[in-house]
N, C-alpha and C. Protein backbone atom coordinates (compact mmCIF):
# COMPACT_ATOMS: atom_id res chain seq x y z
N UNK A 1 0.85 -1.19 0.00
CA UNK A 1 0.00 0.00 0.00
C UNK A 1 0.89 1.24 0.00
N UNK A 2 0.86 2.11 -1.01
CA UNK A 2 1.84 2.96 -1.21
C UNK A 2 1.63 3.67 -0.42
N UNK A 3 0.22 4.53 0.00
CA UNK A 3 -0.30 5.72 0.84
C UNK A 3 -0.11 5.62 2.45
N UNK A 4 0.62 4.27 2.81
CA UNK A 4 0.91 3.67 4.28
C UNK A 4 2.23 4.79 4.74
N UNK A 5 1.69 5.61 5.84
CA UNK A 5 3.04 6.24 6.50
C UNK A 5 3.84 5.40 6.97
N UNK A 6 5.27 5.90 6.43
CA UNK A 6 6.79 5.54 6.63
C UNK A 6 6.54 4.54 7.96
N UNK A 7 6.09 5.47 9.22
CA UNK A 7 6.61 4.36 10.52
C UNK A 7 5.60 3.05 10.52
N UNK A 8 4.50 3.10 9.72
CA UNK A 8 3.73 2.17 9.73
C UNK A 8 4.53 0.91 8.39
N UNK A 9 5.16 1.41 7.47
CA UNK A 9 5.83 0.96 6.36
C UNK A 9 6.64 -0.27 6.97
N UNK A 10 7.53 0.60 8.12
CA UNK A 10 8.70 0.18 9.35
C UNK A 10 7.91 -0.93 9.89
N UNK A 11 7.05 -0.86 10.40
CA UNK A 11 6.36 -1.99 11.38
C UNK A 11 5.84 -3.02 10.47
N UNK A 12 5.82 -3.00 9.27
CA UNK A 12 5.20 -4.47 8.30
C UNK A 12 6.58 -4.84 8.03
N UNK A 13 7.28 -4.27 7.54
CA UNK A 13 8.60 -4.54 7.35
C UNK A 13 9.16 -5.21 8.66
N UNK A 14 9.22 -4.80 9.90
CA UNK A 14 10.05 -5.48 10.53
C UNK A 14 9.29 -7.02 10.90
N UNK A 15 8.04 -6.87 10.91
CA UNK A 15 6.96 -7.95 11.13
C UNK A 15 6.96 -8.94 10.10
N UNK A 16 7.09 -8.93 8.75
CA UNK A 16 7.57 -9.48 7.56
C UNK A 16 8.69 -10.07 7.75
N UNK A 17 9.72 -9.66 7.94
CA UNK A 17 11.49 -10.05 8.73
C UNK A 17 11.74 -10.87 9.44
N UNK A 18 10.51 -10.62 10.19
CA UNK A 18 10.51 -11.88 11.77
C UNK A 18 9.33 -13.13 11.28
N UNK A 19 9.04 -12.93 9.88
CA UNK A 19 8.03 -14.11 9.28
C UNK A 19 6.85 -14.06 10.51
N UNK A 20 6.54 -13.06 10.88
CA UNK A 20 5.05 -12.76 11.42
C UNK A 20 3.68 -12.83 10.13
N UNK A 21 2.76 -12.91 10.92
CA UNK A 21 1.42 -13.03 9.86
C UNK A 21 0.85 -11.35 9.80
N UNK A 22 0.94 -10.66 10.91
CA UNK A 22 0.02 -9.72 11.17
C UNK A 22 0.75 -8.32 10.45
N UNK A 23 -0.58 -7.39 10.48
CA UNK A 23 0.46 -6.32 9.83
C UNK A 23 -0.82 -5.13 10.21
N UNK A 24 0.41 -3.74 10.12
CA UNK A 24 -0.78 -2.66 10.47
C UNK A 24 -1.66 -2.50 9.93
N UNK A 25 -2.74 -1.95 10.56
CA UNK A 25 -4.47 -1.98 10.17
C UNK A 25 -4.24 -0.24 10.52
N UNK A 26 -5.08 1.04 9.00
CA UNK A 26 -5.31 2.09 9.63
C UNK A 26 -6.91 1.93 10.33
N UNK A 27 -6.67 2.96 11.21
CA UNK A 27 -8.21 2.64 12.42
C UNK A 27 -8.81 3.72 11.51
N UNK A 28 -10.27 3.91 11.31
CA UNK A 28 -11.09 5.37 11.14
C UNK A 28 -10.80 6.76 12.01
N UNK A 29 -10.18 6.09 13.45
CA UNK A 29 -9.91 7.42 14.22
C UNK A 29 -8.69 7.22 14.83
N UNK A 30 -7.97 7.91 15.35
CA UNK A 30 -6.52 8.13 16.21
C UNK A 30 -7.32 7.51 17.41
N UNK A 31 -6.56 6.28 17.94
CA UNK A 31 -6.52 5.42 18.99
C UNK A 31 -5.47 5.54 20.25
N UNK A 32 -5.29 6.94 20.58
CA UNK A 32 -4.23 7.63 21.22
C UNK A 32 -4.29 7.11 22.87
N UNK A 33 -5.77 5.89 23.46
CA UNK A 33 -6.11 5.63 24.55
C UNK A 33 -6.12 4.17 24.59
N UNK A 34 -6.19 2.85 25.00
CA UNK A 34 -6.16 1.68 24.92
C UNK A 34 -8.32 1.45 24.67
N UNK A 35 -8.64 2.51 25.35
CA UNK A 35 -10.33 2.40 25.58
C UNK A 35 -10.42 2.41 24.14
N UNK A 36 -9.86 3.98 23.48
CA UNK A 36 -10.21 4.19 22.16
C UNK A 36 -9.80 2.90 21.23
N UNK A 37 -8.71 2.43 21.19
CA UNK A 37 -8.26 1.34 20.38
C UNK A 37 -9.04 0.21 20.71
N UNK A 38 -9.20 -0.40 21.26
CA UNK A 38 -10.41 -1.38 22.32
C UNK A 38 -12.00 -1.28 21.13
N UNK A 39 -12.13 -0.25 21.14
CA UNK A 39 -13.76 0.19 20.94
C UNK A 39 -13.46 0.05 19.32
N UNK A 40 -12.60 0.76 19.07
CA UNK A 40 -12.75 0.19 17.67
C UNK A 40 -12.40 -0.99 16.45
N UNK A 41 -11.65 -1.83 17.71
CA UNK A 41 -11.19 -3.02 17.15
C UNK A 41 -12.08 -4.15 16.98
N UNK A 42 -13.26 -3.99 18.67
CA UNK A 42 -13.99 -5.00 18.94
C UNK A 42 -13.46 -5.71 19.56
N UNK A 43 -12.15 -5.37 20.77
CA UNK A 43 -11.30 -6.17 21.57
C UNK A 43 -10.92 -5.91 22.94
N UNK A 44 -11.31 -6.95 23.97
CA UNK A 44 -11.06 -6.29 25.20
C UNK A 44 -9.96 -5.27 25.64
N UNK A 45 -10.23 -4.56 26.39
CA UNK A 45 -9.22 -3.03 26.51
C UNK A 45 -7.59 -3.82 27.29
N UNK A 46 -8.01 -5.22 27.93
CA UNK A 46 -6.85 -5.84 28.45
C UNK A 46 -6.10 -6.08 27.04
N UNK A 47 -6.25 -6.26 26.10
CA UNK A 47 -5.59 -7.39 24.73
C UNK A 47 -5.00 -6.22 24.37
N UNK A 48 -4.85 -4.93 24.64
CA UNK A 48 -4.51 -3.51 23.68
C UNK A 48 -3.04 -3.57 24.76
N UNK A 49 -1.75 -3.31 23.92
CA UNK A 49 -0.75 -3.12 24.26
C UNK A 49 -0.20 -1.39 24.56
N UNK A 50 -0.48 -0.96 25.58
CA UNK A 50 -0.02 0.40 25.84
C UNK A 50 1.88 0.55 25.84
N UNK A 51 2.11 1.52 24.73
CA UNK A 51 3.82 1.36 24.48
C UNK A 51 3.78 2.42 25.78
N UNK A 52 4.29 2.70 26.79
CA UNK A 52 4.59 3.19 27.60
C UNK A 52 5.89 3.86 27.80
N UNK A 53 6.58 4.96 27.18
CA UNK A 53 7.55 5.28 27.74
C UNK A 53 8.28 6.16 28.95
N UNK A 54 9.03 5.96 29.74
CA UNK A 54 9.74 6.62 30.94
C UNK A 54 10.91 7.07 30.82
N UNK A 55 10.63 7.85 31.54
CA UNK A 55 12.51 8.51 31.72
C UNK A 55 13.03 8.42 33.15
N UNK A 56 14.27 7.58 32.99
CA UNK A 56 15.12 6.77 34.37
C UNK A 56 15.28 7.92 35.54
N UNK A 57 16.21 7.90 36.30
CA UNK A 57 16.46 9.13 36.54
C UNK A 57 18.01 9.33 36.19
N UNK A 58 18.19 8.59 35.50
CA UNK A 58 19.67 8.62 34.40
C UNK A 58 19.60 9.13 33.18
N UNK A 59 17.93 9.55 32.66
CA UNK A 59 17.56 9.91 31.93
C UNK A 59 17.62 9.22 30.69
N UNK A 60 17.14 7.79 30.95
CA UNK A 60 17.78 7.20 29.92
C UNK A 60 16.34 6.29 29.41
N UNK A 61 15.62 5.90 27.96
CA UNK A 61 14.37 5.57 28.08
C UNK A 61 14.07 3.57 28.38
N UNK A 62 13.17 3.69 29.18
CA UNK A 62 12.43 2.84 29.38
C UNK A 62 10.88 3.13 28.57
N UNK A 63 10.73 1.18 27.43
CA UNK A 63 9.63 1.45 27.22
C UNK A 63 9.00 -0.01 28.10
N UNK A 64 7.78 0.55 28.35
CA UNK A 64 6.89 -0.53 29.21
C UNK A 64 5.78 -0.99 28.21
N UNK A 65 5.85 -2.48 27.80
CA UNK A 65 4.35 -2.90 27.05
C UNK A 65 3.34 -3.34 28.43
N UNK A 66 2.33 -2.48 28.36
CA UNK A 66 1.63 -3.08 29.58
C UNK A 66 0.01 -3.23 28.91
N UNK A 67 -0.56 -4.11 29.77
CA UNK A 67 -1.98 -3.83 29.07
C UNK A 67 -2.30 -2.82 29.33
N UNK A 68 -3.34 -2.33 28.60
CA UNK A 68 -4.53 -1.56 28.45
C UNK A 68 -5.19 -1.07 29.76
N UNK A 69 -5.59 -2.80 30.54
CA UNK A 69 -6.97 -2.34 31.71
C UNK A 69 -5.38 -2.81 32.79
N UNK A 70 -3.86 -2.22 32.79
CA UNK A 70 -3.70 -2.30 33.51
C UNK A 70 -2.70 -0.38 34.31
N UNK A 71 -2.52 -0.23 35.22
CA UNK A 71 -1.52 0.85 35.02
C UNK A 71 -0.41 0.44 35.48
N UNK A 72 0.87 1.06 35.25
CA UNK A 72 2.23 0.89 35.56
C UNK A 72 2.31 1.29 37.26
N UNK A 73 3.30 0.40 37.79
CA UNK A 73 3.67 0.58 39.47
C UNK A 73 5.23 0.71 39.08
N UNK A 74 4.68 2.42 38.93
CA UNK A 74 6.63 2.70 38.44
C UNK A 74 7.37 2.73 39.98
N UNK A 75 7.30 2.67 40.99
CA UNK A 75 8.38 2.46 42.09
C UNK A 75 8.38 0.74 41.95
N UNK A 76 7.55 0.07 41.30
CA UNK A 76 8.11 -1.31 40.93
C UNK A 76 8.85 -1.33 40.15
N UNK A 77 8.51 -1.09 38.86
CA UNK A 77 9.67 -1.09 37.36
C UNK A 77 10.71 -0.14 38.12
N UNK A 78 10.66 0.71 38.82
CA UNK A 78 12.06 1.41 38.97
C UNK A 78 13.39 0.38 39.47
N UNK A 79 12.83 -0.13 40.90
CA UNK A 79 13.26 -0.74 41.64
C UNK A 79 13.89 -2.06 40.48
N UNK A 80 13.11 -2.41 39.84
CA UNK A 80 12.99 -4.19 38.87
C UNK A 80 14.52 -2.94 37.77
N UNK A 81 14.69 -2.40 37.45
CA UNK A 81 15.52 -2.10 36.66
C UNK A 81 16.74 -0.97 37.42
N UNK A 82 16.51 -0.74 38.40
CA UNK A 82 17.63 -0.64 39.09
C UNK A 82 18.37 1.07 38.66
N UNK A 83 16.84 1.76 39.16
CA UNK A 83 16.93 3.40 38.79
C UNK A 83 16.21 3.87 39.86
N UNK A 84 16.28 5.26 40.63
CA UNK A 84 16.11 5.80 41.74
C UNK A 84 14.11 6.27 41.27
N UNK A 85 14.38 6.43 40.23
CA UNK A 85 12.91 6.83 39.81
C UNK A 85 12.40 6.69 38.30
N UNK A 86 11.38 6.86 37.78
CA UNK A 86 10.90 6.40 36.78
C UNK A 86 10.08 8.28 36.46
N UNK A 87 9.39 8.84 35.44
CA UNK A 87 8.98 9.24 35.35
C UNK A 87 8.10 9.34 33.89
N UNK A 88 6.97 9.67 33.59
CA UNK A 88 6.56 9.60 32.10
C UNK A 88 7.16 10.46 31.31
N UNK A 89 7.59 10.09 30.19
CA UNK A 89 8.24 10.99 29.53
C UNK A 89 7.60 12.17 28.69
N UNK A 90 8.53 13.28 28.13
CA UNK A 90 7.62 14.31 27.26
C UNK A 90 7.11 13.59 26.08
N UNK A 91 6.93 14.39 25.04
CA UNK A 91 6.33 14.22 24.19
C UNK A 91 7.47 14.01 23.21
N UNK A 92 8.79 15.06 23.52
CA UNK A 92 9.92 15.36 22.91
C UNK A 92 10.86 13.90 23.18
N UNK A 93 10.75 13.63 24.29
CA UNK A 93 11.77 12.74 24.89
C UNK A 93 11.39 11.43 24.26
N UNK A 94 10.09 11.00 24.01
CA UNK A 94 9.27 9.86 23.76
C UNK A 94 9.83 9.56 21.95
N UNK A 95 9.67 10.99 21.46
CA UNK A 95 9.94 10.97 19.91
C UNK A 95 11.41 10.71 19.21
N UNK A 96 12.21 11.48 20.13
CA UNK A 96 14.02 11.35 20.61
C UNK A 96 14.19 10.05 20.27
N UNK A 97 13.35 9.46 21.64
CA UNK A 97 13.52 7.76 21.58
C UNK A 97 13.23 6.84 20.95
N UNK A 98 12.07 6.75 20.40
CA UNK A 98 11.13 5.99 19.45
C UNK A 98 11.33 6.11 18.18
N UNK A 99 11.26 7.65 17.56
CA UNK A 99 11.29 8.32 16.21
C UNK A 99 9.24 8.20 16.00
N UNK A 100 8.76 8.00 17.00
CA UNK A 100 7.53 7.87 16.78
C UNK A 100 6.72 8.86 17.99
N UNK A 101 5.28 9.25 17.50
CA UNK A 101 4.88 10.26 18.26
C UNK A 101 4.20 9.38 19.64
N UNK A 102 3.32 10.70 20.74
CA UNK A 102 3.30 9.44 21.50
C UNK A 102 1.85 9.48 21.27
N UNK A 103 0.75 8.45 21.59
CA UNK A 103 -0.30 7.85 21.11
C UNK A 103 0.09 7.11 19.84
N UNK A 104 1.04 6.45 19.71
CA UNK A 104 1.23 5.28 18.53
C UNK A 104 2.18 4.85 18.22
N UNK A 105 3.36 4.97 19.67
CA UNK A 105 4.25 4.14 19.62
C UNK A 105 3.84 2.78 19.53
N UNK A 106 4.67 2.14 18.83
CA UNK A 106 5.36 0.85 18.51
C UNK A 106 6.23 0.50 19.57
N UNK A 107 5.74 -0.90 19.51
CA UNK A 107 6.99 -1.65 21.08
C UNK A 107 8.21 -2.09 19.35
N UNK A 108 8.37 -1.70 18.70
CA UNK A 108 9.62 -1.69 17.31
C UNK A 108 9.71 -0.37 16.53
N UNK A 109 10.53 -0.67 15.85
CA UNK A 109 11.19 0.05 14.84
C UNK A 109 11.45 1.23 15.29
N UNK A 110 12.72 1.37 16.60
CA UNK A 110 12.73 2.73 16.91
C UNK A 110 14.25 2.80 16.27
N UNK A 111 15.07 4.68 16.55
CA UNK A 111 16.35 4.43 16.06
C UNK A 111 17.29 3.80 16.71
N UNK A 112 17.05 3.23 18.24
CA UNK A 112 17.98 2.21 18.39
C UNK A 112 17.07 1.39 19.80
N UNK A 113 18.30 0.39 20.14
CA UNK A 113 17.45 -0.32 20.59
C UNK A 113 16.94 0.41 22.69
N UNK A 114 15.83 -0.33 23.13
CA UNK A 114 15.32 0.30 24.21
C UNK A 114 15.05 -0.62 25.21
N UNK A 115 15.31 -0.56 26.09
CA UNK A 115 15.28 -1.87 27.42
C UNK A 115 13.68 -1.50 27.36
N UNK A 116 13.17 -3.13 27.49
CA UNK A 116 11.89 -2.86 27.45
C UNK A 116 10.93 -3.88 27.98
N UNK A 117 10.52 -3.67 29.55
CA UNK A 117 9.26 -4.59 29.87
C UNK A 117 8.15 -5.11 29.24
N UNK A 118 7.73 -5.88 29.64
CA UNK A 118 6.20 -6.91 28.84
C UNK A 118 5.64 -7.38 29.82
N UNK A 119 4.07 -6.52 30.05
CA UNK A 119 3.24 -7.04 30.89
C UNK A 119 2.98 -8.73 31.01
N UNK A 120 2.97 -9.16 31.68
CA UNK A 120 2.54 -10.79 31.65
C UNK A 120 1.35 -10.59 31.44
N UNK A 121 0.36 -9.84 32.10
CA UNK A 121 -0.72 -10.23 31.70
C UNK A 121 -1.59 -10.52 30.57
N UNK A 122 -0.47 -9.42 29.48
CA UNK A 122 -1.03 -9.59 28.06
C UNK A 122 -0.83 -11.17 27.81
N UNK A 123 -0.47 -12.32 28.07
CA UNK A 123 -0.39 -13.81 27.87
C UNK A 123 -1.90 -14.30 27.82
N UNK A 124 -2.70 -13.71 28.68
CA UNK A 124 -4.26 -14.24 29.17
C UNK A 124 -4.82 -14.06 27.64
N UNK A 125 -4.40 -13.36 26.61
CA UNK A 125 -5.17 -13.45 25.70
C UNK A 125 -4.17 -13.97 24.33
N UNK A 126 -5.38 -14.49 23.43
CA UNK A 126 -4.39 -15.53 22.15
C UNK A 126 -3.63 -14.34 21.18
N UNK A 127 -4.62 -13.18 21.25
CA UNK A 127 -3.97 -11.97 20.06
C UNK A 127 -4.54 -10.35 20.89
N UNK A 128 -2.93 -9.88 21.18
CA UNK A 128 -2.87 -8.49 21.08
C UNK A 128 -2.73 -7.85 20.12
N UNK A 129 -2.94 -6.60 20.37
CA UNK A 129 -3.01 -5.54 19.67
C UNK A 129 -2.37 -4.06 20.07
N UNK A 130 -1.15 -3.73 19.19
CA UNK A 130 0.02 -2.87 19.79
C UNK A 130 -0.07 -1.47 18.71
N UNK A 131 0.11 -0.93 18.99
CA UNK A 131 0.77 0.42 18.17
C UNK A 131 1.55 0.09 17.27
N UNK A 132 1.07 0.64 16.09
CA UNK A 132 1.65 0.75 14.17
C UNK A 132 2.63 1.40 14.11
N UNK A 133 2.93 2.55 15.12
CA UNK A 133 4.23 4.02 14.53
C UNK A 133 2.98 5.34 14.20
N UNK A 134 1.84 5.54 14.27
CA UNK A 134 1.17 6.67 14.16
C UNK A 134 -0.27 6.20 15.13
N UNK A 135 -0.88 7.13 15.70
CA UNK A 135 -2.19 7.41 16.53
C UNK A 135 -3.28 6.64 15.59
N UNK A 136 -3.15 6.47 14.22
CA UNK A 136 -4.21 6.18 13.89
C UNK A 136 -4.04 4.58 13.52
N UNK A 137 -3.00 3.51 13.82
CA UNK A 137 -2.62 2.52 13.66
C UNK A 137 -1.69 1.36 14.59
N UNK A 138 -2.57 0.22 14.19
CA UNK A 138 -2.56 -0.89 15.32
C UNK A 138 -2.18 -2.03 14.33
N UNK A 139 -1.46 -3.12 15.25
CA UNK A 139 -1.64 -4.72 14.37
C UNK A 139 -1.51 -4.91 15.73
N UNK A 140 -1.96 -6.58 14.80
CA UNK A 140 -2.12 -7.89 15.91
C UNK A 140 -0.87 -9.01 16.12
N UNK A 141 -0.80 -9.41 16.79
CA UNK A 141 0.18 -10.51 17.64
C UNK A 141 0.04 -11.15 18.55
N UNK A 142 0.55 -12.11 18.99
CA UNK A 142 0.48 -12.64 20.09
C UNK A 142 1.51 -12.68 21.05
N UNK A 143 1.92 -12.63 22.43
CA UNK A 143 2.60 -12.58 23.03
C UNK A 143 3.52 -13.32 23.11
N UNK A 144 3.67 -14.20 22.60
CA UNK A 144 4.65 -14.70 22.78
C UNK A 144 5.80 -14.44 21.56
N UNK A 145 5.13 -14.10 20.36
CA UNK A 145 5.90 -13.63 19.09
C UNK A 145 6.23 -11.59 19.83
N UNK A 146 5.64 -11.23 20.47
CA UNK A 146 5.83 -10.11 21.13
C UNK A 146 6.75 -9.57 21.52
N UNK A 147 7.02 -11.06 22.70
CA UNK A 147 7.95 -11.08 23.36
C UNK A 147 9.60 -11.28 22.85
N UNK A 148 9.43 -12.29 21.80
CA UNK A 148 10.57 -12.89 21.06
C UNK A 148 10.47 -11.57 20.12
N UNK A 149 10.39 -10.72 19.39
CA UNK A 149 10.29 -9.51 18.54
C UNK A 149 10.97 -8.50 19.25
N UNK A 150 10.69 -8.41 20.33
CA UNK A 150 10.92 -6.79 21.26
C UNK A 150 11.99 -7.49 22.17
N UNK A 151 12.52 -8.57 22.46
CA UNK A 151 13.68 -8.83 23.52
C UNK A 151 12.76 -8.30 24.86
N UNK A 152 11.74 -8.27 25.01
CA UNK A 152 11.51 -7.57 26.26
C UNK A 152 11.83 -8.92 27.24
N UNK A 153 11.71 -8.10 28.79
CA UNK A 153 11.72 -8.79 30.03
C UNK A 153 10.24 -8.89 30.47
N UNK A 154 9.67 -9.91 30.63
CA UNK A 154 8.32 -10.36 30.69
C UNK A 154 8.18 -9.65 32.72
N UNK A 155 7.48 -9.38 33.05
CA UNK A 155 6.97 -8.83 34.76
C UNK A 155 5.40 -8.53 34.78
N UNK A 156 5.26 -8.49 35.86
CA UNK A 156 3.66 -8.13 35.97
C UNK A 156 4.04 -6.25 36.49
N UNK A 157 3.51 -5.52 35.68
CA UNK A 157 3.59 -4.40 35.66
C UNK A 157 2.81 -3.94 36.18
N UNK A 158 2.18 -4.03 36.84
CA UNK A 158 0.72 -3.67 37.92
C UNK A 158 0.77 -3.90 39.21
């Protein structure tokens, strides 16, 4: 699809690479919330992968895949990665890191690589659903191809 933005281009491409099946879907609206992405997929708000990024207090980025219906216990992830504090990052800092805006980060295709948690809980379901590289785009996966894709460290983030 020629009219597919670049970071969404990035995410079939790297998903293609890793001989995955799934590939970005554009939504009708910017899915910038796990509720919003949820509602328009037709998929519980747990199965929606929130890319979560933080800044250490080394200033250095952490991204968190967590579900949807869950929130981050950043004095946990702080402590689990061995930083005095965690904080959400800007908008600037998120883009720095990713090359992607925030409401549609991708747990991939950033300009380099990013230490990066994986909710366990996303396992409870057969196919998630993560951020494309833009607000208005999602694909599907399953966690365990997720997990093996992103190098993440699997924890219960809640």
């Amino acid at each position: 699809m020629a009219d597919l933005h670049p970071h969404c281009v990035r995410i079939n491409s790297i998903l293609a690479g890793a001989g995955l099946p799934g590939r970005v879907r554009i939504l009708d609206e910017p899915a910038p919330t796990a509720v919003t992405a949820a509602r328009q997929l037709g998929v519980p708000v747990g199965a929606i992968v929130n890319s979560l990024v933080f800044s250490t207090a080394e200033q250095k980025p952490l991204l968190v895949l967590t579900s949807g219906a869950h929130r981050v216990d950043t004095a946990k992830m702080a402590a689990l990665v061995g930083t005095a504090s965690l904080s959400r990052a800007t908008a600037d800092f998120v883009r720095a890191a990713t090359g992607q805006p925030i409401g549609g980060v991708a747990p991939v295709g950033h300009p380099a690589p990013i230490r990066t948690l994986l909710d366990t809980a996303l396992a409870e379901y057969s196919e998630i659903w993560a951020g494309g590289g833009i607000p208005h785009a999602m694909f599907p996966i399953s966690y365990d191809d997720l997990l093996a894709l992103t190098s993440a460290q699997p924890v219960a983030v809640a």
